[in-house]
Protein backbone atom coordinates (compact mmCIF):
# COMPACT_ATOMS: atom_id res chain seq x y z
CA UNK A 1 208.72 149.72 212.64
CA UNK A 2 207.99 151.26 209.54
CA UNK A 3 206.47 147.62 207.50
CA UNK A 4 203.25 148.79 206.87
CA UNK A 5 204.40 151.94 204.78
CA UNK A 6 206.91 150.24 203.23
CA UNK A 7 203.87 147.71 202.28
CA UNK A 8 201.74 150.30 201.38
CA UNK A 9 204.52 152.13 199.11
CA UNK A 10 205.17 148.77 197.21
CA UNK A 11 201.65 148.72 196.37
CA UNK A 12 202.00 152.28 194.66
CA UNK A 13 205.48 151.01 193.07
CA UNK A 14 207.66 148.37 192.94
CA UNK A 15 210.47 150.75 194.64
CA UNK A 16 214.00 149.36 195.46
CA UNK A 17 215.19 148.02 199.21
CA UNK A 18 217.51 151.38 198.59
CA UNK A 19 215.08 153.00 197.06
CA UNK A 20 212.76 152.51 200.46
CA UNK A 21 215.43 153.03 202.82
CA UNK A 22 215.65 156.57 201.02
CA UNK A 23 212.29 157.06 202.33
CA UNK A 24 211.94 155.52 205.88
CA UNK A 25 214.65 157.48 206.73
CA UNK A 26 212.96 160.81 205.86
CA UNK A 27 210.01 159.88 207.31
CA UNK A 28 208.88 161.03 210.55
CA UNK A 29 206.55 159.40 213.63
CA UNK A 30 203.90 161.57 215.44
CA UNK A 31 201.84 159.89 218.06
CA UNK A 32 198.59 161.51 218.63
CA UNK A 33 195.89 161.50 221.57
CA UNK A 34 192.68 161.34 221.34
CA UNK A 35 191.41 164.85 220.09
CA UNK A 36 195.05 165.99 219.30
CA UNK A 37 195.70 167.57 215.74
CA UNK A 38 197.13 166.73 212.96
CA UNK A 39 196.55 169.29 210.74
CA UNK A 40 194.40 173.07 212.09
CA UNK A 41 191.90 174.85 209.51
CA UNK A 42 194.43 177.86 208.95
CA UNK A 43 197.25 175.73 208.53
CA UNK A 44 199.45 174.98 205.63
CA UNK A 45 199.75 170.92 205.30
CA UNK A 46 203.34 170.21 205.50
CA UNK A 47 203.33 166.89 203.97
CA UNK A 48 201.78 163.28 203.24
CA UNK A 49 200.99 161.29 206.40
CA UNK A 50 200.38 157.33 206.54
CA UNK A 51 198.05 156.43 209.44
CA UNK A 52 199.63 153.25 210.75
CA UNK A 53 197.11 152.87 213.92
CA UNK A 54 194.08 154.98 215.08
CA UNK A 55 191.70 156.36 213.34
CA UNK A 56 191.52 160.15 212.13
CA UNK A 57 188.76 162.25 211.15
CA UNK A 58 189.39 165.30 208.55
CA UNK A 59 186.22 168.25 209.23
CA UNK A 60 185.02 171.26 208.56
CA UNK A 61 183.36 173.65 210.58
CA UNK A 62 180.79 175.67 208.96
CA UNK A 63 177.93 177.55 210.94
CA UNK A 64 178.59 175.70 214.63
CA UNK A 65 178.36 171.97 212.62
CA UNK A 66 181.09 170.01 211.68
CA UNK A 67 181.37 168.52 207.90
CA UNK A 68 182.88 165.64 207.72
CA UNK A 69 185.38 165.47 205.02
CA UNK A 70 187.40 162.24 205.19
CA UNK A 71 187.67 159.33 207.73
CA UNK A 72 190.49 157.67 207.93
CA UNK A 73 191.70 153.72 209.18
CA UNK A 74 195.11 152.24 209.33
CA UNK A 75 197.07 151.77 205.78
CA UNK A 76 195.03 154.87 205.02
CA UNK A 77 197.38 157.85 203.61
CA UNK A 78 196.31 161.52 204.51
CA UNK A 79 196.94 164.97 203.35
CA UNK A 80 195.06 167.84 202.81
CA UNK A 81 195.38 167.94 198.89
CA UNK A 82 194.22 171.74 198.54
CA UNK A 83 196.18 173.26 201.05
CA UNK A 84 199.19 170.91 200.40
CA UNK A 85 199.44 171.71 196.69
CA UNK A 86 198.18 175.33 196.98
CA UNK A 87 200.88 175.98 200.00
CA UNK A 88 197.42 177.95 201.44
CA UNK A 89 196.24 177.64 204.90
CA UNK A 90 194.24 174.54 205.11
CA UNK A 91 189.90 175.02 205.19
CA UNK A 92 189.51 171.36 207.30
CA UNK A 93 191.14 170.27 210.14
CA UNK A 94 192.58 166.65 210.50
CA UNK A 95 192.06 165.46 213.75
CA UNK A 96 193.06 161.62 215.81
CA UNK A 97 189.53 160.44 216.61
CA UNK A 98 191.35 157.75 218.84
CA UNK A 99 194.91 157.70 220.52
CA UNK A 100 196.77 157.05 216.53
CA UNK A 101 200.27 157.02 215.20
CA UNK A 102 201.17 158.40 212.30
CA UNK A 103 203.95 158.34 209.76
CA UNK A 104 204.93 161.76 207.92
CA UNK A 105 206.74 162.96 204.76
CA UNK A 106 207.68 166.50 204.92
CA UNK A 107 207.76 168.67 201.63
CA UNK A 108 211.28 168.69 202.17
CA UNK A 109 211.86 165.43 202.31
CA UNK A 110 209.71 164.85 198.86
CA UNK A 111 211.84 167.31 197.31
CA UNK A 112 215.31 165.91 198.42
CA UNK A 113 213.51 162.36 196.90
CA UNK A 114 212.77 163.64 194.22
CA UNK A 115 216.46 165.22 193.75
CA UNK A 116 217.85 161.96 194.26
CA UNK A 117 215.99 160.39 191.71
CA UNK A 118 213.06 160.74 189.68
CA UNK A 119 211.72 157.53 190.91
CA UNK A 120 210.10 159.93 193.34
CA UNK A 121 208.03 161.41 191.26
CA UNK A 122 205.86 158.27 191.75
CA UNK A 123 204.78 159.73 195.18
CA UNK A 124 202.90 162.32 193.63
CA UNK A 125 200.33 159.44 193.14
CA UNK A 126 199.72 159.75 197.11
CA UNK A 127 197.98 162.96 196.34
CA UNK A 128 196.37 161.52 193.63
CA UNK A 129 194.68 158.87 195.26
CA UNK A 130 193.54 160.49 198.02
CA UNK A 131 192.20 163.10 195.82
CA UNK A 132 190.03 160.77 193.80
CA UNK A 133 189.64 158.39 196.42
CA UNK A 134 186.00 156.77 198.18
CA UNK A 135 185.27 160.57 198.74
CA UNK A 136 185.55 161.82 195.24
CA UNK A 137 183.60 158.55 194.02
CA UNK A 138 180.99 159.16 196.52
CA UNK A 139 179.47 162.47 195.38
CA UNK A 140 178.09 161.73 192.11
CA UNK A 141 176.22 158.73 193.37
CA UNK A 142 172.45 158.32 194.56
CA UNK A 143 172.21 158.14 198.02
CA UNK A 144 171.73 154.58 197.86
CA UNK A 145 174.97 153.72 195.59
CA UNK A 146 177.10 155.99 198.34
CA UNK A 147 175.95 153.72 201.47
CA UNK A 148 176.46 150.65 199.31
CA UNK A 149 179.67 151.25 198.30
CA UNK A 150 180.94 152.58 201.34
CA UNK A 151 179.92 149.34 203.09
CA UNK A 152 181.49 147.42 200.45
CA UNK A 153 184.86 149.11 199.89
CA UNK A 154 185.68 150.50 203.57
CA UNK A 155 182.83 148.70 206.32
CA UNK A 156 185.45 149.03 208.86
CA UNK A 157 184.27 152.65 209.24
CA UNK A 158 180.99 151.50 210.50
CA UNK A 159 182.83 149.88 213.69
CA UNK A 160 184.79 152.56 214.12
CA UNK A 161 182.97 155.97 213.72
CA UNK A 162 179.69 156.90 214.97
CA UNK A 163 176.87 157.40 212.44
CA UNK A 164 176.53 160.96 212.54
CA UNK A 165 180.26 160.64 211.11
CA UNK A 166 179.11 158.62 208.46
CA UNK A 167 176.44 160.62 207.52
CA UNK A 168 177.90 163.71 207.46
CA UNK A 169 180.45 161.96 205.52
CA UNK A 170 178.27 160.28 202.81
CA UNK A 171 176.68 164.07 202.85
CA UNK A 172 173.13 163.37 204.28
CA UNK A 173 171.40 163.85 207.55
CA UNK A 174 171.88 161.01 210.14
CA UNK A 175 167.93 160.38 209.80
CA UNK A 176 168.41 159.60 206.02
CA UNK A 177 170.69 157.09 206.76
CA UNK A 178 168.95 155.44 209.27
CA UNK A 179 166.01 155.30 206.50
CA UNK A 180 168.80 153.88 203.53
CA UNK A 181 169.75 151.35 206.32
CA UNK A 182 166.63 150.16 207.25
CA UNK A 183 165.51 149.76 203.37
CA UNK A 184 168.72 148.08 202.49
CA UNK A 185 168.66 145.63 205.03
């Protein structure tokens, strides 16, 4: 049940079959519907998730428009880093964008990890790399450089999520990128 985070956590550190167990047995499974939430704006993120199927889409509302924060695919782990870190109600909601399951580790259970050995520090990377992940690559790019390396590194989000998504999360207008796809192509 549980193989593609214990894949995914091998790829962030060569943990133990103990060492794992520790984990999977902490961790907890939350199906969600189409539309369902994850996480509200106003809400304190209670832990790291792992999106194991679905798709997820992490917004802002601001003056009746949603900004899209983060998308998110299978393998892909989520958290709000601000509101996790800060223990502060959360400023984006994390929404399924598709019926999705997803995997969970609590606070709690990172701090009884973390008690047990300081192996578990290592999962503090989690936060890390979604912190400086695509999204914190993305920003300092031309316009250009964003679409190209979002095709490159994640095009699976372009079969997924509708272009107004992608826009909003490459932080241009939907017209723009219909004019950067055109003069790519």
């Amino acid at each position: 049940m549980f193989a593609s985070i214990t894949k995914s956590l091998l790829q962030l550190h060569p943990f133990s079959a103990h060492e794992l167990d520790l984990i999977t047995v902490r961790v907890d499974t939350t199906p969600l519907k189409k539309g369902e939430f994850l996480l509200k704006a106003g809400q304190i993120c209670g832990g790291v998730h792992f999106l194991d199927r679905g798709s997820l889409v992490q917004y802002r509302q601001q003056d009746d428009t949603d900004t899209i924060d983060g998308l998110y695919l299978p393998g892909d782990w989520v958290i709000d880093n601000l509101s996790f870190v800060s223990r502060k109600p959360a400023l984006a909601s994390i929404a399924a964008f598709e019926d999705s399951m997803v995997f969970g580790l609590g606070v709690r259970a990172i701090h009884e990890l973390i008690g047990i050995s300081p192996v578990f520090f290592v999962l503090g990377k989690l936060l890390e790399h979604n912190f400086i992940g695509v999204e914190g690559k993305l920003s300092t790019k031309s316009i250009d450089e964003r679409y190209l390396e979002l095709l490159a590194n994640r095009p699976l989000l372009f079969q997924v999520f509708p272009l107004k998504h992608i826009a909003s999360y490459l932080q241009i207008t939907p017209e723009t990128l219909s004019r950067v796809r055109s003069r790519i192509k």
